[in-house]
C-alpha atoms as a PDB file:
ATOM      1  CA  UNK A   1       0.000   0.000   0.000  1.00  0.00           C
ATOM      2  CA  UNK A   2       1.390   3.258  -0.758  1.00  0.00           C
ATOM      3  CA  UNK A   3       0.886   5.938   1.544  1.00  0.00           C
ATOM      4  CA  UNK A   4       0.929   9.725   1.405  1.00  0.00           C
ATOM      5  CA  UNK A   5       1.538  11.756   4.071  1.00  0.00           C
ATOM      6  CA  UNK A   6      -0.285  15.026   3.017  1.00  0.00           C
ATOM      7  CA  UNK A   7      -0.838  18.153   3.935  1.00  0.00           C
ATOM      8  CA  UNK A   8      -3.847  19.532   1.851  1.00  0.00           C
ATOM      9  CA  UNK A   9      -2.760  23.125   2.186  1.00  0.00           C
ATOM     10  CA  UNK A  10       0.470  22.342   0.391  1.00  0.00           C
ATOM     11  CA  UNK A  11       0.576  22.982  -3.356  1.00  0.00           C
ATOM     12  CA  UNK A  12       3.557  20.540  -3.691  1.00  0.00           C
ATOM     13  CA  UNK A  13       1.520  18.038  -1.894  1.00  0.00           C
ATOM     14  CA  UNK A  14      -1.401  18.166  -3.694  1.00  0.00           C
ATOM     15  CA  UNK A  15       0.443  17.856  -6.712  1.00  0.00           C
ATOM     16  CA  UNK A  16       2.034  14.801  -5.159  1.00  0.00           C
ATOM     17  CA  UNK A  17      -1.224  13.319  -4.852  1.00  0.00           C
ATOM     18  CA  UNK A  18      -2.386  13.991  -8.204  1.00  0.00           C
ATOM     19  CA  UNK A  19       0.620  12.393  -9.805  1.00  0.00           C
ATOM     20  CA  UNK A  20       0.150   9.205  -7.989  1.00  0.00           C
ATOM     21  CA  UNK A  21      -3.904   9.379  -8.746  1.00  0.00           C
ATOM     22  CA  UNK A  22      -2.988  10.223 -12.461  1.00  0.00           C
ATOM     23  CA  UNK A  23      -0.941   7.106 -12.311  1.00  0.00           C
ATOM     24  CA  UNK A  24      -4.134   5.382 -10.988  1.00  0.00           C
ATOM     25  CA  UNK A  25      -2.566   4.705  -7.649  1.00  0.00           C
ATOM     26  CA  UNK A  26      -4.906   5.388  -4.660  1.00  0.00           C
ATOM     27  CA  UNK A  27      -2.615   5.899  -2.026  1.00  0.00           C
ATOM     28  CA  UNK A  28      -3.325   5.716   1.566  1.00  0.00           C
ATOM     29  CA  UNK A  29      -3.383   9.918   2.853  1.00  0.00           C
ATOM     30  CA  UNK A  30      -2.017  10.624   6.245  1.00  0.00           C
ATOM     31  CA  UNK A  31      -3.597  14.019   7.173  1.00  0.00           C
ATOM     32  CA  UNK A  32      -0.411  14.030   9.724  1.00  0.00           C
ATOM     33  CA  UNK A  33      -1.012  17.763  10.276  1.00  0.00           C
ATOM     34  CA  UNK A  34      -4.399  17.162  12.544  1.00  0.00           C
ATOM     35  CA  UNK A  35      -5.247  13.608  12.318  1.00  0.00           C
ATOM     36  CA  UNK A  36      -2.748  11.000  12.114  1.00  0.00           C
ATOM     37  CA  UNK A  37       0.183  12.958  13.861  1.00  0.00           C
ATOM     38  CA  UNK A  38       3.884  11.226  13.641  1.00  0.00           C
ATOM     39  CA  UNK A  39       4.904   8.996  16.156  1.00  0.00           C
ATOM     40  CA  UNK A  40       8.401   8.585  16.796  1.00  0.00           C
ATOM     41  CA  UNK A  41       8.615   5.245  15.667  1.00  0.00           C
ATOM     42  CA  UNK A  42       6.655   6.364  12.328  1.00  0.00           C
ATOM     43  CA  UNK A  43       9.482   9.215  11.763  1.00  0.00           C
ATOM     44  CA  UNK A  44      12.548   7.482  12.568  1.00  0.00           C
ATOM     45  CA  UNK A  45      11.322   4.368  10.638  1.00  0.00           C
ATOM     46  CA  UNK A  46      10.496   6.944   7.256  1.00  0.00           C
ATOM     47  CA  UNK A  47      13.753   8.439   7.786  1.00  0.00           C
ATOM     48  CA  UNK A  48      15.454   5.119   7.914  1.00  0.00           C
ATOM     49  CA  UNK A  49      13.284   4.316   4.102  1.00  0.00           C
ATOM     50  CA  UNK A  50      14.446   7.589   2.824  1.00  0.00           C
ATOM     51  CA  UNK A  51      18.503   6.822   3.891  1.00  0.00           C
ATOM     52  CA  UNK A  52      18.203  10.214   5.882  1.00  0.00           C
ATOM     53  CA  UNK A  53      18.909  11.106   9.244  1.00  0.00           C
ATOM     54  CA  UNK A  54      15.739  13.122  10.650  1.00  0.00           C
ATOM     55  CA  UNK A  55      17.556  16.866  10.637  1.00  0.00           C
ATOM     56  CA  UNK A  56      17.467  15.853   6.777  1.00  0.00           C
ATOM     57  CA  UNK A  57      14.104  15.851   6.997  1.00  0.00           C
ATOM     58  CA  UNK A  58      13.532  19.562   7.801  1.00  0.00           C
ATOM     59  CA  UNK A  59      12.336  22.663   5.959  1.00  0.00           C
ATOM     60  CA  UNK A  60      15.158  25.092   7.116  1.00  0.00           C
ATOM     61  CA  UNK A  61      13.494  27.575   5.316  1.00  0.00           C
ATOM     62  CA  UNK A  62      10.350  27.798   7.424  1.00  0.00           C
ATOM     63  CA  UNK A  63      10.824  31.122  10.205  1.00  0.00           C
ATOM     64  CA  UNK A  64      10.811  28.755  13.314  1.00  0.00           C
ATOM     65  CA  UNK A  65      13.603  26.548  11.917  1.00  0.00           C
ATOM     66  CA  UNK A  66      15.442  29.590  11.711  1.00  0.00           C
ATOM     67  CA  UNK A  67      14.340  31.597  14.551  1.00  0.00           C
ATOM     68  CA  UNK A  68      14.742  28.255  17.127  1.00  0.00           C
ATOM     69  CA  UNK A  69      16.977  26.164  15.710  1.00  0.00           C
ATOM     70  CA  UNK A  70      19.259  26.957  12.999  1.00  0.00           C
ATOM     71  CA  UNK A  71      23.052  26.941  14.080  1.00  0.00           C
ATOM     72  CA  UNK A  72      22.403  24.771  16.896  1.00  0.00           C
ATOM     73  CA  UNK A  73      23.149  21.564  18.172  1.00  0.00           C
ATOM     74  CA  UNK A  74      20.678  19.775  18.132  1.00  0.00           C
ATOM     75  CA  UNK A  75      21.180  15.770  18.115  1.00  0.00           C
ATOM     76  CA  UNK A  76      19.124  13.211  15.717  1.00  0.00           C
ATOM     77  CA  UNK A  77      16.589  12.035  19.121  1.00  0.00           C
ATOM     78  CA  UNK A  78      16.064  15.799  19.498  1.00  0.00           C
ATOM     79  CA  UNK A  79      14.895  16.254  16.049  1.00  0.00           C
ATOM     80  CA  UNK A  80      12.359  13.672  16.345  1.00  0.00           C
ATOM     81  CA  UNK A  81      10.804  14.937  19.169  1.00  0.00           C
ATOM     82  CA  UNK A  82      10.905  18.202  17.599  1.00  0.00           C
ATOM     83  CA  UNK A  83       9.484  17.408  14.387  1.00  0.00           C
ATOM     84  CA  UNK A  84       6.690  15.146  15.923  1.00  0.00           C
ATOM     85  CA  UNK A  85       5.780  18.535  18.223  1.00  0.00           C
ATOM     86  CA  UNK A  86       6.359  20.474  15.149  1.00  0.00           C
ATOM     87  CA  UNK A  87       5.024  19.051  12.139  1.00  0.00           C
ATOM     88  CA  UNK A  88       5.385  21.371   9.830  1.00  0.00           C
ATOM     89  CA  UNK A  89       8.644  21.171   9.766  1.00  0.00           C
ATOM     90  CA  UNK A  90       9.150  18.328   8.138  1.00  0.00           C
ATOM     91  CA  UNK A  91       9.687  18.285   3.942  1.00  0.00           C
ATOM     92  CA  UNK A  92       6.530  17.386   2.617  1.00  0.00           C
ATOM     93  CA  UNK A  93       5.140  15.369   1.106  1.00  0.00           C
ATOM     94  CA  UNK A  94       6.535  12.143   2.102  1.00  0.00           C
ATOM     95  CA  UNK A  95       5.541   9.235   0.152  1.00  0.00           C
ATOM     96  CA  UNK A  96       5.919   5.409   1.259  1.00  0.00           C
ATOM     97  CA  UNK A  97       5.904   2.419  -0.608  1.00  0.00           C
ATOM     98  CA  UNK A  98       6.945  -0.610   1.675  1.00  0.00           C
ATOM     99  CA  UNK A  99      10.412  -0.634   2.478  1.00  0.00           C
ATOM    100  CA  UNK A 100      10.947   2.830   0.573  1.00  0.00           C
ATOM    101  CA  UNK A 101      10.029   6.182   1.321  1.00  0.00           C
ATOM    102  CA  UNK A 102      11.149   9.354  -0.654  1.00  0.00           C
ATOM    103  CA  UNK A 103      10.026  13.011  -0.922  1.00  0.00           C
ATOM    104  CA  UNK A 104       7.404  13.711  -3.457  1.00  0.00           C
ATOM    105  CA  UNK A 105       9.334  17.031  -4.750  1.00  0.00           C
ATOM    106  CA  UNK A 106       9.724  17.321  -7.500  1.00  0.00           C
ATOM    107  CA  UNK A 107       6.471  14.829  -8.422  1.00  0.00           C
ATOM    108  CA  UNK A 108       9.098  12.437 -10.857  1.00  0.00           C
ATOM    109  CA  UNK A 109      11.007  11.749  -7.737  1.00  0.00           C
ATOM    110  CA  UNK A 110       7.965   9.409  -6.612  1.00  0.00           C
ATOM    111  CA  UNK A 111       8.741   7.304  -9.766  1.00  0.00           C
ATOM    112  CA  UNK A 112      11.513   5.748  -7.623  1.00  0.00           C
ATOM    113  CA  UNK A 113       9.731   4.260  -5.043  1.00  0.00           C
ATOM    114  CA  UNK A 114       8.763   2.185  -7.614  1.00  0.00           C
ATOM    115  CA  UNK A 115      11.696   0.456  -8.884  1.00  0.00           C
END
């Protein structure tokens, strides 16, 4: 089952979405933003997919990465706890297929989680 983990106010994600649906793919969508928040087992396990540790995982350009945490030191269990409080932090959209997981920006990167 392929899963999205969408955020419906995100252009990038929706167009995530509507590659895999153009495919004819019907993912599984993780509203992780309200409904279906990360866990730390969740995070860690999509980072481990993705080959990334979870500070890899952030969007340093957001104004609370770089108001709270840019330029510090911050270790890998720290991030998790702070993405799971912070969820927008994290790249979106993430999108799992078994034992792969990969960033769904740009859309043709999905394409890999198919080989």
């Amino acid at each position: 089952m392929i899963k999205i983990y969408h955020n419906p106010k995100c252009s990038k994600s929706r167009n995530a979405l509507k590659y895999l649906t153009d495919k004819g793919i019907e993912p599984q969508i993780i509203l992780y933003l309200n409904k279906e928040k990360y866990t730390a087992e969740t995070l860690t396990s999509l980072a481990e997919k993705m080959g990334l540790k979870p500070s890899q995982m952030v969007r340093t350009q957001e104004d609370l990465y770089k108001n709270e945490y840019k330029e510090k030191n911050i270790s890998e269990n720290q991030w998790i706890k702070i993405l799971i409080e912070n969820p927008n932090l994290i790249i979106r959209p993430i999108i799992e297929n078994g034992n792969k997981a990969i960033f769904g920006n740009p859309v043709e990167n999905i394409d890999k989680i198919f080989d």
